[in-house]
PDB file of N, CA and C in Angstrom:
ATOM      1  N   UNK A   1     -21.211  -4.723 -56.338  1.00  0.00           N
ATOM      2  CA  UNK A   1     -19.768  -4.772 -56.419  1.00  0.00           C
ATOM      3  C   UNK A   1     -19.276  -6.213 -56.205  1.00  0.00           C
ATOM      4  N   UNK A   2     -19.596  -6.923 -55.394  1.00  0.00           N
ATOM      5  CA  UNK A   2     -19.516  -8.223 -55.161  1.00  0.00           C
ATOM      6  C   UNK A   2     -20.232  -9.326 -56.366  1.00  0.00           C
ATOM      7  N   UNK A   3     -21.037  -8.785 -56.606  1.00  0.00           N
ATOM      8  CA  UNK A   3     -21.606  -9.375 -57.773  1.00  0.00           C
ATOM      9  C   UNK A   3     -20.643  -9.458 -59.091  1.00  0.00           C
ATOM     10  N   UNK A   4     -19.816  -8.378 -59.416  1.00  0.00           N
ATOM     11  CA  UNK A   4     -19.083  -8.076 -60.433  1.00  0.00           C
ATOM     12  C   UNK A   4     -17.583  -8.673 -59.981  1.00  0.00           C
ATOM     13  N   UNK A   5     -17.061  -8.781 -59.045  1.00  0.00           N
ATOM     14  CA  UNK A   5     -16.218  -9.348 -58.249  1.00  0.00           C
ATOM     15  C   UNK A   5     -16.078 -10.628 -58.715  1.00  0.00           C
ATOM     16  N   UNK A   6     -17.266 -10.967 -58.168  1.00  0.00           N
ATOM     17  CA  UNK A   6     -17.642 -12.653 -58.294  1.00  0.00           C
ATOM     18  C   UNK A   6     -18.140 -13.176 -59.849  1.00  0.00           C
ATOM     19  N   UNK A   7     -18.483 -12.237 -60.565  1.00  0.00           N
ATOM     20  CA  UNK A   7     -18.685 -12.599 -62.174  1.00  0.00           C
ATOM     21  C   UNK A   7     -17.181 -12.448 -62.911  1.00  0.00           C
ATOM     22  N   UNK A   8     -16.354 -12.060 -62.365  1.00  0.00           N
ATOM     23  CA  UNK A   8     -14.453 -12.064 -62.572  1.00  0.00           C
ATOM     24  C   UNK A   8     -13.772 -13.509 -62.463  1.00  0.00           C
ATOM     25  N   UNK A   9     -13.887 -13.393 -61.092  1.00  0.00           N
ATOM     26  CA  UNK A   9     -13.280 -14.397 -60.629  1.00  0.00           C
ATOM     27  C   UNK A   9     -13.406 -15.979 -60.437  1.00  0.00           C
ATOM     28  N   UNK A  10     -14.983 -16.271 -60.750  1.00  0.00           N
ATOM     29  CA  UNK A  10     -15.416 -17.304 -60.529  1.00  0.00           C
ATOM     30  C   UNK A  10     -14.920 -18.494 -61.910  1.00  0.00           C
ATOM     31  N   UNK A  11     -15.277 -17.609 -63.459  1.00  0.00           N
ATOM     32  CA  UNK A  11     -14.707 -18.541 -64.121  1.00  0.00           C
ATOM     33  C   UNK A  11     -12.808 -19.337 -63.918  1.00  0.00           C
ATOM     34  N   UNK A  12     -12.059 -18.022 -63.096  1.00  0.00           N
ATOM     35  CA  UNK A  12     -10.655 -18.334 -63.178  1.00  0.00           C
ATOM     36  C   UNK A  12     -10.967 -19.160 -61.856  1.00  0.00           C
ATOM     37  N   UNK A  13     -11.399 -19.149 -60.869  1.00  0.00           N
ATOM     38  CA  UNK A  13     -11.121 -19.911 -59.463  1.00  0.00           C
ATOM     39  C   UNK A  13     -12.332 -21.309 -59.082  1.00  0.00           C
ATOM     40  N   UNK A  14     -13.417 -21.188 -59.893  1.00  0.00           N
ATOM     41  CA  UNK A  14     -14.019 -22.127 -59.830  1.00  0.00           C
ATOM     42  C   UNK A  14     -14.972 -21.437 -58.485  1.00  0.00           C
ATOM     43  N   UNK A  15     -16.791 -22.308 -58.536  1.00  0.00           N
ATOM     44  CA  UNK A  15     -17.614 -21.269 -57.932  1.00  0.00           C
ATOM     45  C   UNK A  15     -16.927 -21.389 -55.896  1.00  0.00           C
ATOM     46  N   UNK A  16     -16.741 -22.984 -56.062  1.00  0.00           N
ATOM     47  CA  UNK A  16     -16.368 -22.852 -54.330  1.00  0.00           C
ATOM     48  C   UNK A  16     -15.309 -22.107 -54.100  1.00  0.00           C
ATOM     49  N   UNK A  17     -14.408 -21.936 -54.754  1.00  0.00           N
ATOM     50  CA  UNK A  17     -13.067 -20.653 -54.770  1.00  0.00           C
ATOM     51  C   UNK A  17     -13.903 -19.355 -54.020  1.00  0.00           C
ATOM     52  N   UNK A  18     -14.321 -19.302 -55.789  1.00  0.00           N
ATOM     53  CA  UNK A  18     -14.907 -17.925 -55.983  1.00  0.00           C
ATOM     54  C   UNK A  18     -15.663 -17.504 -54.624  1.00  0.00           C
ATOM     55  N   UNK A  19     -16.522 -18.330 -54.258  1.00  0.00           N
ATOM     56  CA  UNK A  19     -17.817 -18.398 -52.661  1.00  0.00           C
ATOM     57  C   UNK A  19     -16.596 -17.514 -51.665  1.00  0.00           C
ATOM     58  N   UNK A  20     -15.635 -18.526 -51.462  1.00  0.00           N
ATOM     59  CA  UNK A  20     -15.100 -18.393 -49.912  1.00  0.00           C
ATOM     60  C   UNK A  20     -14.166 -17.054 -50.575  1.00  0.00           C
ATOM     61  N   UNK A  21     -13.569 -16.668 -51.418  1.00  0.00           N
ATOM     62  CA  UNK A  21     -12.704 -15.219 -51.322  1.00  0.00           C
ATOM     63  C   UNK A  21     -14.165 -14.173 -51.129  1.00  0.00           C
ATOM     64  N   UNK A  22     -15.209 -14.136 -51.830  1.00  0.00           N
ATOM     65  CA  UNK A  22     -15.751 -12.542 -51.886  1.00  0.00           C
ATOM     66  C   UNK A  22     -16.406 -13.187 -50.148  1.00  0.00           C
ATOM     67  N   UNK A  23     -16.501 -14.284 -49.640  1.00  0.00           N
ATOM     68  CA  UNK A  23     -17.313 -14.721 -48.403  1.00  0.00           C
ATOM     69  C   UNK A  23     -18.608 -14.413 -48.694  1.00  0.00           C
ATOM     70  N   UNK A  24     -19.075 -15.198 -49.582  1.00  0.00           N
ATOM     71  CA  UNK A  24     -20.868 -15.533 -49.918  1.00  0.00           C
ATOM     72  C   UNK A  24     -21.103 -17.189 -49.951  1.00  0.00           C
ATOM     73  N   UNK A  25     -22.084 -17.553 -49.250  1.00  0.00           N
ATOM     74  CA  UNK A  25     -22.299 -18.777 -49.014  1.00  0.00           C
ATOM     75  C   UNK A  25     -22.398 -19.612 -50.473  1.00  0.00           C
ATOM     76  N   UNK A  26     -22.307 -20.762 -51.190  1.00  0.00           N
ATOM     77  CA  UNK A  26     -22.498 -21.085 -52.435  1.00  0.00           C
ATOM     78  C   UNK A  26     -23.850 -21.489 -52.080  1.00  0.00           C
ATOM     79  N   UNK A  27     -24.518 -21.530 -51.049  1.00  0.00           N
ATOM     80  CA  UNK A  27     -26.290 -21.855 -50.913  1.00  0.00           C
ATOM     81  C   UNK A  27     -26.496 -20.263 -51.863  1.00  0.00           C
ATOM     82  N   UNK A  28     -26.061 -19.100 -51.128  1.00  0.00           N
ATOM     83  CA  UNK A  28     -26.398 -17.616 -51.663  1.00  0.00           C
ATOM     84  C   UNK A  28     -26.544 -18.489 -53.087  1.00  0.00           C
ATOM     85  N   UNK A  29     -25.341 -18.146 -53.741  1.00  0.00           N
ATOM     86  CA  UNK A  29     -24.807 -18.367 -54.537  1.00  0.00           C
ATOM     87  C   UNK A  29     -25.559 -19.182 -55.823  1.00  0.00           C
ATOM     88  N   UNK A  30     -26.059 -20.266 -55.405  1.00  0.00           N
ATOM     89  CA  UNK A  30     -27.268 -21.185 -56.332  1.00  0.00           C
ATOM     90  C   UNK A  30     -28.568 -20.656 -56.306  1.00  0.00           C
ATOM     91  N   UNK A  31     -29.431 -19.661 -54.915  1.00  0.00           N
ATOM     92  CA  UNK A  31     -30.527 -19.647 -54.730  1.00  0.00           C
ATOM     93  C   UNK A  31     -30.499 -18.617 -55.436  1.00  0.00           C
ATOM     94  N   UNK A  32     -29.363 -17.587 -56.100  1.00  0.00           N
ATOM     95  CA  UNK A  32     -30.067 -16.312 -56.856  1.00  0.00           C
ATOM     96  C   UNK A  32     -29.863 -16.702 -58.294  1.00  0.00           C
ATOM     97  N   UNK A  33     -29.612 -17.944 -58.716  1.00  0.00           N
ATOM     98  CA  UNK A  33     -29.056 -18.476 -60.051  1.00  0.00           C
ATOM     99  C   UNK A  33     -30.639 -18.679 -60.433  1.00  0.00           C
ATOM    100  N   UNK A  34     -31.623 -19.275 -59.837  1.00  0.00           N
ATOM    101  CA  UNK A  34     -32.436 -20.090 -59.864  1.00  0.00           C
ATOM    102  C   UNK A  34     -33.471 -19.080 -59.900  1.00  0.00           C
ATOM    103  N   UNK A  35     -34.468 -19.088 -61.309  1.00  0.00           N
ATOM    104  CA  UNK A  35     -35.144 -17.857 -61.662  1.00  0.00           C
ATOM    105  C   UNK A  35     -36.284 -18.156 -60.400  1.00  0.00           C
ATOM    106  N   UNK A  36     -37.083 -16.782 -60.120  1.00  0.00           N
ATOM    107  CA  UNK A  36     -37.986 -16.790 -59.253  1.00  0.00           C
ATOM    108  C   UNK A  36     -39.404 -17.634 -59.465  1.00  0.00           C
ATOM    109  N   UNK A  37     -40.040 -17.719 -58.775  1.00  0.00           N
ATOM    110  CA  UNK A  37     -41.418 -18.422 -58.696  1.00  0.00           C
ATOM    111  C   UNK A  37     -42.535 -17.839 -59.662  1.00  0.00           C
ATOM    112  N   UNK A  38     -43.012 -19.033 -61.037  1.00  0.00           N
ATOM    113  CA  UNK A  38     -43.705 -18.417 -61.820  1.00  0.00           C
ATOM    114  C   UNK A  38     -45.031 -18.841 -62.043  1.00  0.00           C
ATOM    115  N   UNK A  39     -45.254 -19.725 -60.636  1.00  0.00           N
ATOM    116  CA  UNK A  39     -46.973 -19.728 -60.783  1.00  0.00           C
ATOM    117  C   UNK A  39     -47.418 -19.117 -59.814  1.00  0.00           C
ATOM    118  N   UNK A  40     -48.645 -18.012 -59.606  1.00  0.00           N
ATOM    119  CA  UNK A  40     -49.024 -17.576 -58.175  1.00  0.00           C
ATOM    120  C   UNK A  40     -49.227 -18.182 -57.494  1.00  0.00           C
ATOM    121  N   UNK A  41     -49.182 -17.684 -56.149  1.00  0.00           N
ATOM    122  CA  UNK A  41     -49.092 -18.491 -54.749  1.00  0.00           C
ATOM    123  C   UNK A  41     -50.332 -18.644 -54.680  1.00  0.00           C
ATOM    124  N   UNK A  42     -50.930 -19.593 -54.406  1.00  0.00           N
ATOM    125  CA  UNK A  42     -52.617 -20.047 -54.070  1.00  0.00           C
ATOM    126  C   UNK A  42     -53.345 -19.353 -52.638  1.00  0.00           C
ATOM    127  N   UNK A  43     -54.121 -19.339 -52.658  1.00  0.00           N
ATOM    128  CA  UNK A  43     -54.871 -18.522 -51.074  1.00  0.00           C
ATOM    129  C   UNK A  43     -54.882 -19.494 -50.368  1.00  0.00           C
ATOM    130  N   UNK A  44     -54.653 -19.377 -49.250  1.00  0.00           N
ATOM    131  CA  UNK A  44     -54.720 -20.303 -48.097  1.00  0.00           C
ATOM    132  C   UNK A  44     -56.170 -20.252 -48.255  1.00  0.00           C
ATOM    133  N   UNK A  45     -56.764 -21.905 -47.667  1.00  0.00           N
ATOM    134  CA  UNK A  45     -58.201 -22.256 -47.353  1.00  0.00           C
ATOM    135  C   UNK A  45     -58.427 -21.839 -46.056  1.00  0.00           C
ATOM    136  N   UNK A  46     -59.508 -20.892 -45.758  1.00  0.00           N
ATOM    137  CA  UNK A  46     -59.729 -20.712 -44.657  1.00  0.00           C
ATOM    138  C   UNK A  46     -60.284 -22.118 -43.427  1.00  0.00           C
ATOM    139  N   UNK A  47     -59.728 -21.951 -42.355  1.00  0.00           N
ATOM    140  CA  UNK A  47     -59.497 -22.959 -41.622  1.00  0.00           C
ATOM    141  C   UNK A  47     -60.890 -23.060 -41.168  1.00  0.00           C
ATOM    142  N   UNK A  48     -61.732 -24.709 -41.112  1.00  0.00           N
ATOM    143  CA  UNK A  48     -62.901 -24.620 -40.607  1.00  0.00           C
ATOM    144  C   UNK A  48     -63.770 -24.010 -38.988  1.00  0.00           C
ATOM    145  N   UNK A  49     -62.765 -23.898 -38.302  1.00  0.00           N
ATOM    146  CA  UNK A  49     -63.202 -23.236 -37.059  1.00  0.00           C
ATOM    147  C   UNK A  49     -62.854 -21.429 -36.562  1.00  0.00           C
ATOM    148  N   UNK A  50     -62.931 -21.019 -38.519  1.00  0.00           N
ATOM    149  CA  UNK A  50     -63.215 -19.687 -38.580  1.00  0.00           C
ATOM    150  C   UNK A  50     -64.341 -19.275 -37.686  1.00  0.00           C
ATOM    151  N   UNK A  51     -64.097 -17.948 -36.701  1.00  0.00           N
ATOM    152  CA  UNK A  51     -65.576 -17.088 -36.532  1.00  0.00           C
ATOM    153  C   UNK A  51     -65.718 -16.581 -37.394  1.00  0.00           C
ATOM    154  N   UNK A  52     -67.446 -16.157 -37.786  1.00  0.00           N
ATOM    155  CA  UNK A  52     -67.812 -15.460 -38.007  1.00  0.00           C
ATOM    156  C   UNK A  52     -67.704 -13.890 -37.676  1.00  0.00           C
ATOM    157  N   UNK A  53     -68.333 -12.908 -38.833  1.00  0.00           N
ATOM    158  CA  UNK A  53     -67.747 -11.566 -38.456  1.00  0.00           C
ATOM    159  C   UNK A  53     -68.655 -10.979 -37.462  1.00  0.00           C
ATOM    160  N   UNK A  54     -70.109 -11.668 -36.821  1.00  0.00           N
ATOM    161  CA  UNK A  54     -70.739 -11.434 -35.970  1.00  0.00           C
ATOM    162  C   UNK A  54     -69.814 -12.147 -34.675  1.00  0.00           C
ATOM    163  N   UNK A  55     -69.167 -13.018 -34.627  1.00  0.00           N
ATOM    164  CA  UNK A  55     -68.500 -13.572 -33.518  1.00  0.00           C
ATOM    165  C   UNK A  55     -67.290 -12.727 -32.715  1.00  0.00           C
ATOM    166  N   UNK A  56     -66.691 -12.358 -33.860  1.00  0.00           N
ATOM    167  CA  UNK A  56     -65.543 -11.106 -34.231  1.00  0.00           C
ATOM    168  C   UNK A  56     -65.882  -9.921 -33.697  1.00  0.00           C
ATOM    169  N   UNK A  57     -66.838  -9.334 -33.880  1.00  0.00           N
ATOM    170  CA  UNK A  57     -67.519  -8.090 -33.463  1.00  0.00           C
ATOM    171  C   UNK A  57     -67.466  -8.419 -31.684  1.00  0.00           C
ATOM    172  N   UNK A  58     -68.367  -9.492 -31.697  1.00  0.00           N
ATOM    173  CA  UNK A  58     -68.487  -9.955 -29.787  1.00  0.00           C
ATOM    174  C   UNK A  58     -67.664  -9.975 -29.557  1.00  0.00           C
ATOM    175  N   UNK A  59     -66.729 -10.522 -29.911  1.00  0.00           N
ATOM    176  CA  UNK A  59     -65.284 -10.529 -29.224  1.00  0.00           C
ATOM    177  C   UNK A  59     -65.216  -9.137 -28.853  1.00  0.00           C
ATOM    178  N   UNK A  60     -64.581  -8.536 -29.616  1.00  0.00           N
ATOM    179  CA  UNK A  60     -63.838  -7.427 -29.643  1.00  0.00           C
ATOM    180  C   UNK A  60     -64.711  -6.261 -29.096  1.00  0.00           C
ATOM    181  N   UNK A  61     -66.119  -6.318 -28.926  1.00  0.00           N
ATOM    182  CA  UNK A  61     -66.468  -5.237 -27.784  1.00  0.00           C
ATOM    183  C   UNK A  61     -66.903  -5.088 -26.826  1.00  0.00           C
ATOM    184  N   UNK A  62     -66.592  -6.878 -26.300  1.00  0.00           N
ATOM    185  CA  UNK A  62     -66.298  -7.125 -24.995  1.00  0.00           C
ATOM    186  C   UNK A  62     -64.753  -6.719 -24.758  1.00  0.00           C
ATOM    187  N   UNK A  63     -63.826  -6.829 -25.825  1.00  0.00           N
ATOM    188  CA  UNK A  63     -62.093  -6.649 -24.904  1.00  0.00           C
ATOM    189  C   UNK A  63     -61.705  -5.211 -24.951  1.00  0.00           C
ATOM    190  N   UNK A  64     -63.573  -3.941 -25.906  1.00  0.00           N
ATOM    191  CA  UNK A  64     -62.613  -3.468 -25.342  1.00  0.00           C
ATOM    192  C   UNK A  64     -63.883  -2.446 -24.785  1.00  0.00           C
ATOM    193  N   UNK A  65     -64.689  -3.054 -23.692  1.00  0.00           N
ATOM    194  CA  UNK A  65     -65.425  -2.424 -23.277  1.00  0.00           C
ATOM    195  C   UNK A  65     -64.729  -2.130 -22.172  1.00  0.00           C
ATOM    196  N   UNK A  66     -65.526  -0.755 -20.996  1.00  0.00           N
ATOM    197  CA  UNK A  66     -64.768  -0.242 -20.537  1.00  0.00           C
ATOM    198  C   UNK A  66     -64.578  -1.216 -19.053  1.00  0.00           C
ATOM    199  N   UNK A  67     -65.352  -2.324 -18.625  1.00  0.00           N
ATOM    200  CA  UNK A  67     -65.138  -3.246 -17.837  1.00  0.00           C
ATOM    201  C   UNK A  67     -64.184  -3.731 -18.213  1.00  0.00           C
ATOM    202  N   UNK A  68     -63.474  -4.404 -19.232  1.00  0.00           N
ATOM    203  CA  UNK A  68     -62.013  -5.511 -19.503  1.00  0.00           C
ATOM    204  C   UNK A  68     -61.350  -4.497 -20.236  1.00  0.00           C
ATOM    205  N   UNK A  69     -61.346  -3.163 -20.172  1.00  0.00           N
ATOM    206  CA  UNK A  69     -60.052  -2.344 -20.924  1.00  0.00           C
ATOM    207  C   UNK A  69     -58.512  -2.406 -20.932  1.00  0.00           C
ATOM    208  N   UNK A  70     -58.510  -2.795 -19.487  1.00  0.00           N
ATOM    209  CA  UNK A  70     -57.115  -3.019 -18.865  1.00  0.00           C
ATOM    210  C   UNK A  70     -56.567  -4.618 -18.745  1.00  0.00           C
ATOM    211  N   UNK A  71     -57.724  -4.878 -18.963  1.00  0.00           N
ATOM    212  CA  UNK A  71     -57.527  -7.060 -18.977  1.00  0.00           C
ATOM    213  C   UNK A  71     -56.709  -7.661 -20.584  1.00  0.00           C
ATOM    214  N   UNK A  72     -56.048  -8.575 -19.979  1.00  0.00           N
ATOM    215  CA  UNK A  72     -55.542  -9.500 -21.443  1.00  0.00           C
ATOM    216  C   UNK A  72     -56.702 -10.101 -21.952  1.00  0.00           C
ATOM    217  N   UNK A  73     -56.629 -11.031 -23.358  1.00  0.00           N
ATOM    218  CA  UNK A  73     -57.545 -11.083 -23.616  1.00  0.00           C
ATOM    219  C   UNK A  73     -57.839 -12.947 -22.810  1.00  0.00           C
ATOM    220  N   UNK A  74     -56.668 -13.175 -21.537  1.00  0.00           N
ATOM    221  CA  UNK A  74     -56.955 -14.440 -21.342  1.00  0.00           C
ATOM    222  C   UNK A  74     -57.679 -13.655 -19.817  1.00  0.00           C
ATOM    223  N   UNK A  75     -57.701 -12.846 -19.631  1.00  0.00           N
ATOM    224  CA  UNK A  75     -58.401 -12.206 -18.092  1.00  0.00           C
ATOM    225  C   UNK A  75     -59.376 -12.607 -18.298  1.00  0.00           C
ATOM    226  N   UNK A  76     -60.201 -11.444 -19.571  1.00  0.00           N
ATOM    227  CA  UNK A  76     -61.093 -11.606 -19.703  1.00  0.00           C
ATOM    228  C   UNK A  76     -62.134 -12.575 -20.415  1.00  0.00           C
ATOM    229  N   UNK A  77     -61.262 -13.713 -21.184  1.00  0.00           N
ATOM    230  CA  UNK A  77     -61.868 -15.240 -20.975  1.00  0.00           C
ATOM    231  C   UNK A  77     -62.192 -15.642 -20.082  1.00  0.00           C
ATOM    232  N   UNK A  78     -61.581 -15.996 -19.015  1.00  0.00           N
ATOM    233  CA  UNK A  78     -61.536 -16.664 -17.772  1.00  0.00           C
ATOM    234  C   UNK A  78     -62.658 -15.728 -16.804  1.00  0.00           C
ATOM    235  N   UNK A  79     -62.625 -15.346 -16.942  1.00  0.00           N
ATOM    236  CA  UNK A  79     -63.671 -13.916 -16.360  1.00  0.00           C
ATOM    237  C   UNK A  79     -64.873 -14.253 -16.293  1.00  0.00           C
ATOM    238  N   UNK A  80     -65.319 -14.368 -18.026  1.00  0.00           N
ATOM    239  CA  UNK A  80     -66.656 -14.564 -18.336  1.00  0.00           C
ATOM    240  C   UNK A  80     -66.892 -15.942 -18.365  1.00  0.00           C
ATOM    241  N   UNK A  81     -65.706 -17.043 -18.489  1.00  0.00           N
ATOM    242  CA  UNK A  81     -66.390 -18.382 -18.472  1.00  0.00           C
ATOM    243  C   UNK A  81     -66.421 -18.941 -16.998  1.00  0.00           C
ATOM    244  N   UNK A  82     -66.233 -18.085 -15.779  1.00  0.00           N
ATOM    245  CA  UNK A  82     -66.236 -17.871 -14.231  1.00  0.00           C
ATOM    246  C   UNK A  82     -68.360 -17.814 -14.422  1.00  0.00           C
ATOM    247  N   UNK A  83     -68.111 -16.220 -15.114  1.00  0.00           N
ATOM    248  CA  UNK A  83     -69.397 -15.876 -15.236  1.00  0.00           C
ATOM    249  C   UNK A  83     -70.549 -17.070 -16.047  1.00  0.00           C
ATOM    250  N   UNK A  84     -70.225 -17.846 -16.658  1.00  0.00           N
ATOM    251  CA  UNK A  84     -71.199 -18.832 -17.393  1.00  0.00           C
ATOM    252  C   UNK A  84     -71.304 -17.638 -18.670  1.00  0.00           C
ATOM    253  N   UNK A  85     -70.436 -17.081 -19.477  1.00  0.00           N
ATOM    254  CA  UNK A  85     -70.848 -16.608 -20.507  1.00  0.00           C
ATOM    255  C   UNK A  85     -69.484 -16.608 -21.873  1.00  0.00           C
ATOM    256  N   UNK A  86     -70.092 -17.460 -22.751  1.00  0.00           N
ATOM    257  CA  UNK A  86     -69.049 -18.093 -23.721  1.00  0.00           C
ATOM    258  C   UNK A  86     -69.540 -17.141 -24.721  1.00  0.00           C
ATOM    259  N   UNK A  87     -68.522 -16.658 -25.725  1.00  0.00           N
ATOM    260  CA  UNK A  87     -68.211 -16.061 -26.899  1.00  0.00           C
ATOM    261  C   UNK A  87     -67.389 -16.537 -27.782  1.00  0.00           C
ATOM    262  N   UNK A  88     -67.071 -17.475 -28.030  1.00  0.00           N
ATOM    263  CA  UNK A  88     -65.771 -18.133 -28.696  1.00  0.00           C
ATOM    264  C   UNK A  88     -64.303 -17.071 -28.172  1.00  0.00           C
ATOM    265  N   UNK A  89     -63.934 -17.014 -26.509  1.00  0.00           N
ATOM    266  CA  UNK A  89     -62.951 -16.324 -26.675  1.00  0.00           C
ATOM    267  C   UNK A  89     -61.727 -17.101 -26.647  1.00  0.00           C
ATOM    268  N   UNK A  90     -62.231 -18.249 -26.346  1.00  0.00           N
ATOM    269  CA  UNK A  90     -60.553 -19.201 -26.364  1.00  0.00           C
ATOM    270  C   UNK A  90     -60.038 -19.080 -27.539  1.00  0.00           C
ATOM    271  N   UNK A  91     -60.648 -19.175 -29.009  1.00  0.00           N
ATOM    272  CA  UNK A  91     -60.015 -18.846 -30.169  1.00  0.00           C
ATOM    273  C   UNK A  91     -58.954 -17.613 -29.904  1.00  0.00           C
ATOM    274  N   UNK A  92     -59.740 -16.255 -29.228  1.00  0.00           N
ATOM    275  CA  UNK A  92     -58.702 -14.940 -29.132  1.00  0.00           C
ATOM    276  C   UNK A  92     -57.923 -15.537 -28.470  1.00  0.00           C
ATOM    277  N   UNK A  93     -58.499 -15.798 -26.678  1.00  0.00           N
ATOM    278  CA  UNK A  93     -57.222 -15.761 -25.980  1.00  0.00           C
ATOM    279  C   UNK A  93     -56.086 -16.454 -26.134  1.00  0.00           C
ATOM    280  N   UNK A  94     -56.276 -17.656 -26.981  1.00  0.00           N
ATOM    281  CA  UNK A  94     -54.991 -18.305 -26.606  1.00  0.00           C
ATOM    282  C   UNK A  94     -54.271 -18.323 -27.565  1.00  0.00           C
ATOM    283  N   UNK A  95     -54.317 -17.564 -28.908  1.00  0.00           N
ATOM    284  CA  UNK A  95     -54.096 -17.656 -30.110  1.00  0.00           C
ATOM    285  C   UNK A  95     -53.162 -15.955 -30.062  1.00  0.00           C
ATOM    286  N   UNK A  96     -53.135 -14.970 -29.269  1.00  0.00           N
ATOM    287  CA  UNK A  96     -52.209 -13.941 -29.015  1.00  0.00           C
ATOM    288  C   UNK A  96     -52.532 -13.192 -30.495  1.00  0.00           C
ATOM    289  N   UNK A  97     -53.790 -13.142 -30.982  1.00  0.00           N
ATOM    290  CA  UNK A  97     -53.705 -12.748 -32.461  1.00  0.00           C
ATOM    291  C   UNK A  97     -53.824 -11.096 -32.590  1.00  0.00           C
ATOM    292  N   UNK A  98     -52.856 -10.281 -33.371  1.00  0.00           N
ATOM    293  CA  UNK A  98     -52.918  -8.907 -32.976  1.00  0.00           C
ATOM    294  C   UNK A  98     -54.267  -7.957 -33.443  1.00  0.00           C
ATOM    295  N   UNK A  99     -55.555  -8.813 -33.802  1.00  0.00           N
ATOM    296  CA  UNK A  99     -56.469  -8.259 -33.807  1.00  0.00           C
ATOM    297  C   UNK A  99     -56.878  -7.284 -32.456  1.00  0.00           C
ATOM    298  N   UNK A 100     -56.729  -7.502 -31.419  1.00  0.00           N
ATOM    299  CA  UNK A 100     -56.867  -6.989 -30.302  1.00  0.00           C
ATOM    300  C   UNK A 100     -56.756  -5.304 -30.467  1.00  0.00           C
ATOM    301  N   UNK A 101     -55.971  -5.219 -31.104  1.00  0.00           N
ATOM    302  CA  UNK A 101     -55.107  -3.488 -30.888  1.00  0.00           C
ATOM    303  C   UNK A 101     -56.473  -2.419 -32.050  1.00  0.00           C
TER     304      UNK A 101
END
């Protein structure tokens, strides 16, 4: 309705007119003029200090064995690097990533 509003009025009032009566920003206003994106979006490069899916696995059945069930996943970092035993969990813990669940 606003659309049709604004395809009325804009040639008689001009587009900044036209913007401020229906109250649509003229940013709105240019960004839907402007046809959409027509080359695909490229894949992100995976970042070099990816784990592995064997690393992934350790993680995750240590956070959710039944010793750290109830622990964050920075408890139970700090826990095991108390204990002398590293898994790459600083990647999990400090990164809040919702793999956890």
């Amino acid at each position: 309705m606003i659309d049709e509003c604004f395809g009325v009025i804009e040639p008689l009032l001009g587009t900044k007119a036209a913007c401020a009566a229906v109250g649509r920003s003229r940013a709105t206003h240019y960004r839907r003029q402007r046809p959409g994106r027509t080359t695909p979006r490229k894949p992100r490069p995976a970042p070099p200090n990816k784990l592995s899916e064997v690393e992934i696995e350790a993680v995750l059945s240590e956070l959710r064995s039944e010793r750290f069930v109830d622990c964050s996943p920075d408890q139970v970092y700090f826990t095991l690097l108390d204990e002398g035993t590293y898994i790459a969990m600083s990647t999990f813990a400090l990164s809040r990533s919702p793999t956890f669940k």
